[in-house]
PDB file of N, CA and C in Angstrom:
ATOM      1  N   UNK A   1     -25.978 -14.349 -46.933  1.00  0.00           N
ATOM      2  CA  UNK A   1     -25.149 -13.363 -47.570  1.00  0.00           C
ATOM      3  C   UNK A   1     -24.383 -12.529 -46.530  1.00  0.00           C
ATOM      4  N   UNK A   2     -24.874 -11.980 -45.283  1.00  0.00           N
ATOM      5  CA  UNK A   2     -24.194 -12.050 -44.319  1.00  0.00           C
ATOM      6  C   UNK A   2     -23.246 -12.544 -43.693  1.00  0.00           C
ATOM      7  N   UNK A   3     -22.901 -13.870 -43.906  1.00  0.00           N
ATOM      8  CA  UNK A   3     -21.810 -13.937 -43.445  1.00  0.00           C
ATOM      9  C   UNK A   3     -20.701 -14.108 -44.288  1.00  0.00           C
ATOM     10  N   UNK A   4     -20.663 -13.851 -45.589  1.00  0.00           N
ATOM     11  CA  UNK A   4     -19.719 -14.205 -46.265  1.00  0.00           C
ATOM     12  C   UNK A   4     -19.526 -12.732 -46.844  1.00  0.00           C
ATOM     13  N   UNK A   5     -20.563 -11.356 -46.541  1.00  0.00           N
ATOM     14  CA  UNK A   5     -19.671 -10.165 -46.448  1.00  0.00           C
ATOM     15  C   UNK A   5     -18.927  -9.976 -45.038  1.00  0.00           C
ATOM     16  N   UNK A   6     -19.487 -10.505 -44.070  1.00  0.00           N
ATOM     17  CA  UNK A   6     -18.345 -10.878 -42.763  1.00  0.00           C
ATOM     18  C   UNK A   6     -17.382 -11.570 -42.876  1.00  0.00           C
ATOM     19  N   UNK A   7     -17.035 -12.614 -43.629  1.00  0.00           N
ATOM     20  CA  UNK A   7     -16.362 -13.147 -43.909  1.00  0.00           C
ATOM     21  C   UNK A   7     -15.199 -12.180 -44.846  1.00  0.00           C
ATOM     22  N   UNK A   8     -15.633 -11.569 -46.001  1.00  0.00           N
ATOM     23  CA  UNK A   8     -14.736 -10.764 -46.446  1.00  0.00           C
ATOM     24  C   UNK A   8     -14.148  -9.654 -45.801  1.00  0.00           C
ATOM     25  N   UNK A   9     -15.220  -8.990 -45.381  1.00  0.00           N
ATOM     26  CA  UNK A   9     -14.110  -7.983 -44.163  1.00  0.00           C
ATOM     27  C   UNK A   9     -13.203  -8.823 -42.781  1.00  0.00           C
ATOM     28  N   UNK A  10     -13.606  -9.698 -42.968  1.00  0.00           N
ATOM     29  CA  UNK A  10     -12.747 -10.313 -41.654  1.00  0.00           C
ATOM     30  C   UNK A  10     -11.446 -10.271 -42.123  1.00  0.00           C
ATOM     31  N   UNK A  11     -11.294 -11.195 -43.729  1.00  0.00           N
ATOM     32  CA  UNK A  11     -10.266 -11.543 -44.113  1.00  0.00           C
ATOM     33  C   UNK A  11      -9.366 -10.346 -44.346  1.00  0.00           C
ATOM     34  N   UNK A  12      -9.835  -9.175 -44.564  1.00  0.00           N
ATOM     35  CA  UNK A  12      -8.986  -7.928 -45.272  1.00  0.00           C
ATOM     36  C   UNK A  12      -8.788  -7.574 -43.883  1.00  0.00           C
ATOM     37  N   UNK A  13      -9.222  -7.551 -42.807  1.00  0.00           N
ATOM     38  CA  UNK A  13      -8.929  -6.567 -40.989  1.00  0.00           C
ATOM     39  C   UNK A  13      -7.724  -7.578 -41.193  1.00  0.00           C
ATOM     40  N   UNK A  14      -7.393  -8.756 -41.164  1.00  0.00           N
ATOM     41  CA  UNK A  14      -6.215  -9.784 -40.858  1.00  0.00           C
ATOM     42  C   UNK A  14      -5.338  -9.834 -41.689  1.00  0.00           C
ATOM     43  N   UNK A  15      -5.586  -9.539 -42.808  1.00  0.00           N
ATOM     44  CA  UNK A  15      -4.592  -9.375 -44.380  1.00  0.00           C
ATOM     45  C   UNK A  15      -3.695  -7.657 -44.302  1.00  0.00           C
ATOM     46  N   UNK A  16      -2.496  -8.532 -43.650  1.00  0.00           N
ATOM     47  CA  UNK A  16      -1.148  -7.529 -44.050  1.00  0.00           C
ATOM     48  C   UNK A  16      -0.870  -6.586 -45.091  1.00  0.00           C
ATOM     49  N   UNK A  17      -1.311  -7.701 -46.076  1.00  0.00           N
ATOM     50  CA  UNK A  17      -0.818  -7.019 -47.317  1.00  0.00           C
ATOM     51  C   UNK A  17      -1.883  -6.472 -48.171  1.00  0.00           C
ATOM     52  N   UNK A  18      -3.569  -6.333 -47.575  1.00  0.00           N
ATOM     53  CA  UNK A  18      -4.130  -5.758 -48.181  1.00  0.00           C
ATOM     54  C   UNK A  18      -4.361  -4.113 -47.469  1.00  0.00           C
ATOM     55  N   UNK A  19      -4.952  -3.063 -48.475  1.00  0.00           N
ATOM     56  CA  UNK A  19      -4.633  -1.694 -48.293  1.00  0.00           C
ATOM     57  C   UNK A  19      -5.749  -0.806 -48.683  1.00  0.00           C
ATOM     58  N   UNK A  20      -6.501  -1.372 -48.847  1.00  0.00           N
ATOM     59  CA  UNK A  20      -7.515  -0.744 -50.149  1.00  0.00           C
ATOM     60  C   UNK A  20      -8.998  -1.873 -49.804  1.00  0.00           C
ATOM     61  N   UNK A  21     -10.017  -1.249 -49.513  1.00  0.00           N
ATOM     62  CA  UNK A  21     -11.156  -2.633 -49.712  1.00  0.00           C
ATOM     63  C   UNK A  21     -12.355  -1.693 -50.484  1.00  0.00           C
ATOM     64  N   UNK A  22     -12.705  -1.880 -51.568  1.00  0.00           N
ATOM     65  CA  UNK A  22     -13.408  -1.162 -53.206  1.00  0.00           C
ATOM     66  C   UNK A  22     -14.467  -1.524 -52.194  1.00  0.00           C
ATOM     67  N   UNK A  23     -15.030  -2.885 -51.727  1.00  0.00           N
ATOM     68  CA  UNK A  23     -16.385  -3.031 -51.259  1.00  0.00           C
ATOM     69  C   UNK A  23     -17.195  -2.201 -50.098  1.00  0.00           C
ATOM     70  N   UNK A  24     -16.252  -1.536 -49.642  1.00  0.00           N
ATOM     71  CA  UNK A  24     -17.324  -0.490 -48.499  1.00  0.00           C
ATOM     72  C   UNK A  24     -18.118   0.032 -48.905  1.00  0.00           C
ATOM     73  N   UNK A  25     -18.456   0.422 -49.555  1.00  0.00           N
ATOM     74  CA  UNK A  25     -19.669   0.958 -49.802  1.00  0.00           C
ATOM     75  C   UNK A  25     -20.980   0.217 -50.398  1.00  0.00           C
ATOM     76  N   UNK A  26     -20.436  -1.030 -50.591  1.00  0.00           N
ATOM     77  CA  UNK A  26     -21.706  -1.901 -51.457  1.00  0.00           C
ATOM     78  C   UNK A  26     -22.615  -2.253 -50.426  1.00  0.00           C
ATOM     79  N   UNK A  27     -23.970  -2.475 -51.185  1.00  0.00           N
ATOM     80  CA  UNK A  27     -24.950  -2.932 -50.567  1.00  0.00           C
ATOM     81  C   UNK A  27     -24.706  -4.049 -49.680  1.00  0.00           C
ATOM     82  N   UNK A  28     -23.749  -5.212 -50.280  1.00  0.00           N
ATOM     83  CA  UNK A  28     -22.988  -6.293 -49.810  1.00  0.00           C
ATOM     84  C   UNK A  28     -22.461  -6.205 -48.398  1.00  0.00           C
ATOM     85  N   UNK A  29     -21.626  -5.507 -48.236  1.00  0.00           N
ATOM     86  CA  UNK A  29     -21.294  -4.677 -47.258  1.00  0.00           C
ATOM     87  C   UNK A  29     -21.813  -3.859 -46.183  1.00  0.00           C
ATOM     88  N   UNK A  30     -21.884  -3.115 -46.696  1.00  0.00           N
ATOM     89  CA  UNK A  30     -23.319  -1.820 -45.630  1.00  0.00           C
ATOM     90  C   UNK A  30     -24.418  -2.297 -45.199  1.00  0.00           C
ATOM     91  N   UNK A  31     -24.942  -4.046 -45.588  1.00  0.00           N
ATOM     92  CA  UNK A  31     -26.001  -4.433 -44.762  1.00  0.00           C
ATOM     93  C   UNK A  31     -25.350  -5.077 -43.069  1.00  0.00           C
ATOM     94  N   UNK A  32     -24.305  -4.901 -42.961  1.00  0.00           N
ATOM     95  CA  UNK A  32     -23.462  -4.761 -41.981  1.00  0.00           C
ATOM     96  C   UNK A  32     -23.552  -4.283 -40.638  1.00  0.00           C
ATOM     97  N   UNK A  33     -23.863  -3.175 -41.196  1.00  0.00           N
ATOM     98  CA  UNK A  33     -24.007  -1.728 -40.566  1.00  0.00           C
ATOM     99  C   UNK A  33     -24.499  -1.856 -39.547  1.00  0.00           C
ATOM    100  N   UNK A  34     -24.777  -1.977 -38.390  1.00  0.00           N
ATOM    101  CA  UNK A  34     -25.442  -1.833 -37.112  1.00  0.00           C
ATOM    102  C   UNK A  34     -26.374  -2.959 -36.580  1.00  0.00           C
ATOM    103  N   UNK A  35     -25.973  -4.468 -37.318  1.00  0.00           N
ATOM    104  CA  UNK A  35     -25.925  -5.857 -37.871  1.00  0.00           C
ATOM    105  C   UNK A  35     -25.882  -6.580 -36.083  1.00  0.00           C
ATOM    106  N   UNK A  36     -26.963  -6.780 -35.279  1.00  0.00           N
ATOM    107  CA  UNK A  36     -26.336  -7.359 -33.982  1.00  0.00           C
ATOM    108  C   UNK A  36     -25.176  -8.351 -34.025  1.00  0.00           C
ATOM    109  N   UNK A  37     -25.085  -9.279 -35.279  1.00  0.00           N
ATOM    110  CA  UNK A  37     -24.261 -10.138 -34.865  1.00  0.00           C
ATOM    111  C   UNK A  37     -22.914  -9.843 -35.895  1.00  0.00           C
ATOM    112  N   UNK A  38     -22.987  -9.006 -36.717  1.00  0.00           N
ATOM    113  CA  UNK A  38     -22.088  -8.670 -37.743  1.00  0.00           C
ATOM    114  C   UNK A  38     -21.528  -7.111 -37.404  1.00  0.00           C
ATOM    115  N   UNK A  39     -22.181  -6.332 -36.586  1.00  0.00           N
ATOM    116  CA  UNK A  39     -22.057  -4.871 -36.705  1.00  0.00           C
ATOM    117  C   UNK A  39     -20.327  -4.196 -36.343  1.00  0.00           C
ATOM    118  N   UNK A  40     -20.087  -5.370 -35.499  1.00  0.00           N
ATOM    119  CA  UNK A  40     -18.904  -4.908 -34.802  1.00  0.00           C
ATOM    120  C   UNK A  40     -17.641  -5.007 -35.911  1.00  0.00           C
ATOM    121  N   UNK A  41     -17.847  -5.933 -37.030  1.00  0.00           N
ATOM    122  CA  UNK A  41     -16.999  -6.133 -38.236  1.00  0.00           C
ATOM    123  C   UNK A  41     -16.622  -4.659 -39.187  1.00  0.00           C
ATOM    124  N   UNK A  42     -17.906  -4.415 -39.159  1.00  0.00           N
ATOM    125  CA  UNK A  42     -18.371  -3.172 -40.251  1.00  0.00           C
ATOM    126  C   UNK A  42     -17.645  -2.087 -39.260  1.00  0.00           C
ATOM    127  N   UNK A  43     -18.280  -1.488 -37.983  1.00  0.00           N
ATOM    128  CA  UNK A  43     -17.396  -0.662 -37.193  1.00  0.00           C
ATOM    129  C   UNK A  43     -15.879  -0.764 -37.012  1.00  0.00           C
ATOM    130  N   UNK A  44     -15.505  -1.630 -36.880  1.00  0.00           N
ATOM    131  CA  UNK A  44     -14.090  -2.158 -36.966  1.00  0.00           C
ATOM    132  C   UNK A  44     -13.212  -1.564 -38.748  1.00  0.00           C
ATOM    133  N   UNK A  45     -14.002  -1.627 -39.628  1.00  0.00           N
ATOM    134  CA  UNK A  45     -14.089  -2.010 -40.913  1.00  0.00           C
ATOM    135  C   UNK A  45     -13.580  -0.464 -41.310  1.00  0.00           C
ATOM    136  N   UNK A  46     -14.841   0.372 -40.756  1.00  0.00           N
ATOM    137  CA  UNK A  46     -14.677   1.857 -41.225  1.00  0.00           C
ATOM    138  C   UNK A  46     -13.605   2.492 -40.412  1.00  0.00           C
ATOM    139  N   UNK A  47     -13.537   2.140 -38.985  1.00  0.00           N
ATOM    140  CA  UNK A  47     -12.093   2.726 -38.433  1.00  0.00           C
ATOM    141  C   UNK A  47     -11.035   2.662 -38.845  1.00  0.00           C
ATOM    142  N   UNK A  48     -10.711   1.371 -39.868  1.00  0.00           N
ATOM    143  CA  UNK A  48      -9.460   0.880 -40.201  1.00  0.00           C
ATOM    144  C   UNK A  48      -9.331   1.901 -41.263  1.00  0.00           C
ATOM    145  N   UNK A  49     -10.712   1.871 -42.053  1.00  0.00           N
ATOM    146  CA  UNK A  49     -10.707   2.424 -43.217  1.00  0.00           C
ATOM    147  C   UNK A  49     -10.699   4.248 -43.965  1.00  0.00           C
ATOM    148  N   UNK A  50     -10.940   5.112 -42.418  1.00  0.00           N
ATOM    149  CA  UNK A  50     -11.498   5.751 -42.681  1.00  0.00           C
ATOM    150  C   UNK A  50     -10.616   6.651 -41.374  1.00  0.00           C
ATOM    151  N   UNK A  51     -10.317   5.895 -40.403  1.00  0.00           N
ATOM    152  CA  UNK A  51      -9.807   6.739 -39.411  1.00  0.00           C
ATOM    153  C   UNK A  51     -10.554   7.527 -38.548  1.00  0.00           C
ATOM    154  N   UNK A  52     -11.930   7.032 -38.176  1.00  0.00           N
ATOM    155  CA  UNK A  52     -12.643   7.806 -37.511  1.00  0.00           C
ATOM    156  C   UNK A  52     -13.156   6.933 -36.473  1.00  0.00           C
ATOM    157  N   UNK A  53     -12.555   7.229 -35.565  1.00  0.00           N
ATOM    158  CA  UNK A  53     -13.077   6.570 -33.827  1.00  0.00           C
ATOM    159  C   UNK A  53     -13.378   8.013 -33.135  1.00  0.00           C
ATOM    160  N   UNK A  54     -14.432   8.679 -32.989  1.00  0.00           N
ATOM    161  CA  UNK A  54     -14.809   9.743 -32.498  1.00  0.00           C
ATOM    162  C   UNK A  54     -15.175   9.742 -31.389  1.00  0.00           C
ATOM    163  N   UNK A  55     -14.341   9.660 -30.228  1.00  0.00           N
ATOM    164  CA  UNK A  55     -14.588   9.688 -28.835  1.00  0.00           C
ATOM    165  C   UNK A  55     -13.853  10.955 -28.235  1.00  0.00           C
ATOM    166  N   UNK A  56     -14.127  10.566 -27.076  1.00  0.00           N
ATOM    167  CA  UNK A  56     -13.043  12.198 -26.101  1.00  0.00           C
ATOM    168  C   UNK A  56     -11.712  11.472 -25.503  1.00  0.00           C
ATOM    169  N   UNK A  57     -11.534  10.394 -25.203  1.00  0.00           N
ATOM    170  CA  UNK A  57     -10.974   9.829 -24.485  1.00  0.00           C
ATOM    171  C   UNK A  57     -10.173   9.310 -25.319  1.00  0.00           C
ATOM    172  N   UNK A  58      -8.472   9.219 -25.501  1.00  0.00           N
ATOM    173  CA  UNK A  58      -7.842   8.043 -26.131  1.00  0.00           C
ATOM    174  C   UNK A  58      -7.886   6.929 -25.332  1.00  0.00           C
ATOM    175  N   UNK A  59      -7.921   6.876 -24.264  1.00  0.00           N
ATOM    176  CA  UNK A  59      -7.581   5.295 -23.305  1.00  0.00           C
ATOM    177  C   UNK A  59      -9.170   4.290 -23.270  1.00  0.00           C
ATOM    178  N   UNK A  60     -10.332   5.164 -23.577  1.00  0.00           N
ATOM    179  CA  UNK A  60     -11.389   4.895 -24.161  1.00  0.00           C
ATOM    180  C   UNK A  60     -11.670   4.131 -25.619  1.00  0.00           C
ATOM    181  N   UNK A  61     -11.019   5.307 -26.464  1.00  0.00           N
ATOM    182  CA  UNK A  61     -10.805   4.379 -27.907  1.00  0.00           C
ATOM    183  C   UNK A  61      -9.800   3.400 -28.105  1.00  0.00           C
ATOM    184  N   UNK A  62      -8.690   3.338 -27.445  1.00  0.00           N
ATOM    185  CA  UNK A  62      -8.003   2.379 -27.349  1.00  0.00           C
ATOM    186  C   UNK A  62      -8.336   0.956 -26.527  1.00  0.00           C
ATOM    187  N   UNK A  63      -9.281   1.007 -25.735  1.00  0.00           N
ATOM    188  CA  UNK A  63     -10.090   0.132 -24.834  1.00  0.00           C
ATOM    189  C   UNK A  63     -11.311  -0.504 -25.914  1.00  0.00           C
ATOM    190  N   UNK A  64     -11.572   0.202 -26.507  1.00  0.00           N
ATOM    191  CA  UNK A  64     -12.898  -0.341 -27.666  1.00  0.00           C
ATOM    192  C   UNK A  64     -12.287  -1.118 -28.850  1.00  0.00           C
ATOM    193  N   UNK A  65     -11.302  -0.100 -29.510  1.00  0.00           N
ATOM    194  CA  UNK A  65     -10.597  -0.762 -30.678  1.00  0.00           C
ATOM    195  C   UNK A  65      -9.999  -2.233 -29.655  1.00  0.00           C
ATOM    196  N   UNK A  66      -9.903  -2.592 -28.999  1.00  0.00           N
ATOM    197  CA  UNK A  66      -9.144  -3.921 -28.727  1.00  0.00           C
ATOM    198  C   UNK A  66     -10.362  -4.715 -28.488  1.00  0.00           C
ATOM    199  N   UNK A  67     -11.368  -4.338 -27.990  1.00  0.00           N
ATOM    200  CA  UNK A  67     -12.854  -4.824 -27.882  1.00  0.00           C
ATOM    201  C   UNK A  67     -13.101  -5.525 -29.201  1.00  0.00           C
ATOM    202  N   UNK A  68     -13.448  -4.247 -30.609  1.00  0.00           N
ATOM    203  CA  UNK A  68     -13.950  -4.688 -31.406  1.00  0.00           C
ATOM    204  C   UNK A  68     -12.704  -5.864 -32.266  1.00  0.00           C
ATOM    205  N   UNK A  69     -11.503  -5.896 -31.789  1.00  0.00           N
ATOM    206  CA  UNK A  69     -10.659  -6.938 -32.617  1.00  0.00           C
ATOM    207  C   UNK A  69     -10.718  -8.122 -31.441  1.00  0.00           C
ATOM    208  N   UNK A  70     -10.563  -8.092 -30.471  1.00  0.00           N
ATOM    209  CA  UNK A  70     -11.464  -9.435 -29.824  1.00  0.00           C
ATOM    210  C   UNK A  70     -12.317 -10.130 -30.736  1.00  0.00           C
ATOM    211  N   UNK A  71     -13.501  -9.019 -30.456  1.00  0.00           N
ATOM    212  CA  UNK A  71     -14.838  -9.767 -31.373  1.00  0.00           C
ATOM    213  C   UNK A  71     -15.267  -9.985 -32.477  1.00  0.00           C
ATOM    214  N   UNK A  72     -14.135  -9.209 -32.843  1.00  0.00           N
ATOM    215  CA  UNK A  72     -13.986 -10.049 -34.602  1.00  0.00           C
ATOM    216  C   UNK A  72     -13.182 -11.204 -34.800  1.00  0.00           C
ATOM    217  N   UNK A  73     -12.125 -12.097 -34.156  1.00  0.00           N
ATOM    218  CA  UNK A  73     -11.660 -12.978 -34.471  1.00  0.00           C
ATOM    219  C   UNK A  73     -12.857 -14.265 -34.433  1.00  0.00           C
ATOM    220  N   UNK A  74     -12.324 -14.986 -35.351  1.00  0.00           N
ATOM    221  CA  UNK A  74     -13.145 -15.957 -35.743  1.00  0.00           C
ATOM    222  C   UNK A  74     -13.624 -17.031 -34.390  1.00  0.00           C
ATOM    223  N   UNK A  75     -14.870 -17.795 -34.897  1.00  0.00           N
ATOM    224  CA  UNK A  75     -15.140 -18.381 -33.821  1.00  0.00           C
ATOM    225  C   UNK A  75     -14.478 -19.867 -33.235  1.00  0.00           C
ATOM    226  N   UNK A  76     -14.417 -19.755 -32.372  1.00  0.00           N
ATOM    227  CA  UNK A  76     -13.711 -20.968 -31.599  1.00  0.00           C
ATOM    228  C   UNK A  76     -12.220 -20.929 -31.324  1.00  0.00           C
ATOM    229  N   UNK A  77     -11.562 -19.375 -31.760  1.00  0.00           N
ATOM    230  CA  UNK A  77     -10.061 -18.920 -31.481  1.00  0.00           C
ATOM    231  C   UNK A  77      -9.979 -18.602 -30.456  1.00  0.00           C
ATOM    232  N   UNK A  78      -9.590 -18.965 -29.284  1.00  0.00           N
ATOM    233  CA  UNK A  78      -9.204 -18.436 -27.889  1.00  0.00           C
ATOM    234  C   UNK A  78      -7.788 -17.359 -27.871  1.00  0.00           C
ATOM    235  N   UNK A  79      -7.048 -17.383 -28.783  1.00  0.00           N
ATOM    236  CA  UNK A  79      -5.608 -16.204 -29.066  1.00  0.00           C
ATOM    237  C   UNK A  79      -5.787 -15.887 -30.541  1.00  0.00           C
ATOM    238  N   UNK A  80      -6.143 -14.663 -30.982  1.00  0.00           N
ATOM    239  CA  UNK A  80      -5.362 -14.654 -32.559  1.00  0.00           C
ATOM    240  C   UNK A  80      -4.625 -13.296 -32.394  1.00  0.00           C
ATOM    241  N   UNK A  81      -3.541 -13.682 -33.140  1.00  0.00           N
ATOM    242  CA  UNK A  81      -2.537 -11.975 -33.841  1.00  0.00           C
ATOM    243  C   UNK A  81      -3.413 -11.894 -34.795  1.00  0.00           C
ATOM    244  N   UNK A  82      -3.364 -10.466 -34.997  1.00  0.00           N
ATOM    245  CA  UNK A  82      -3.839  -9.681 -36.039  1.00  0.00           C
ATOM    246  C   UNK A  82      -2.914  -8.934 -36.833  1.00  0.00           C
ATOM    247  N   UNK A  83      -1.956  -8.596 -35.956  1.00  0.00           N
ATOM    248  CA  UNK A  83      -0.795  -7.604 -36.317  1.00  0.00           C
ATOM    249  C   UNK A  83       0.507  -8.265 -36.836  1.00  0.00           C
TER     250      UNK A  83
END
């Protein structure tokens, strides 16, 4: 079940035209949460969603946010756009 709520947040971080994801808060979802091999999806997930990267540093959060979209592209992609 894990990976196919990874799977759904993957698809909405890469989806242009989506704006809105109802599932954050589900159990579905939130088992996510701090997930060794899923966690970075969910973190990724709530920044997009929520606007909260709480650091001191912008060149810091801007160094992580490119981290966590690295490590969310799917496996065996050596380049993906996101944007």
């Amino acid at each position: 079940m894990k990976a196919t709520a990874a799977q759904a947040v993957s698809e909405f971080i890469r989806s242009p035209d989506l704006f809105q994801f109802d599932l954050f808060e589900s159990p579905t979802i939130t088992q996510l949460k701090g997930d060794s091999e899923y966690g970075h999806l969910y973190q990724l997930l709530e920044i997009i969603l929520n606007g909260n990267l709480s650091v001191s540093s912008p060149t810091w959060a801007a160094r992580y946010f490119t981290w966590l979209l690295i490590k969310s592209r799917p496996k065996g992609v050596v380049c993906s756009v996101l944007f």
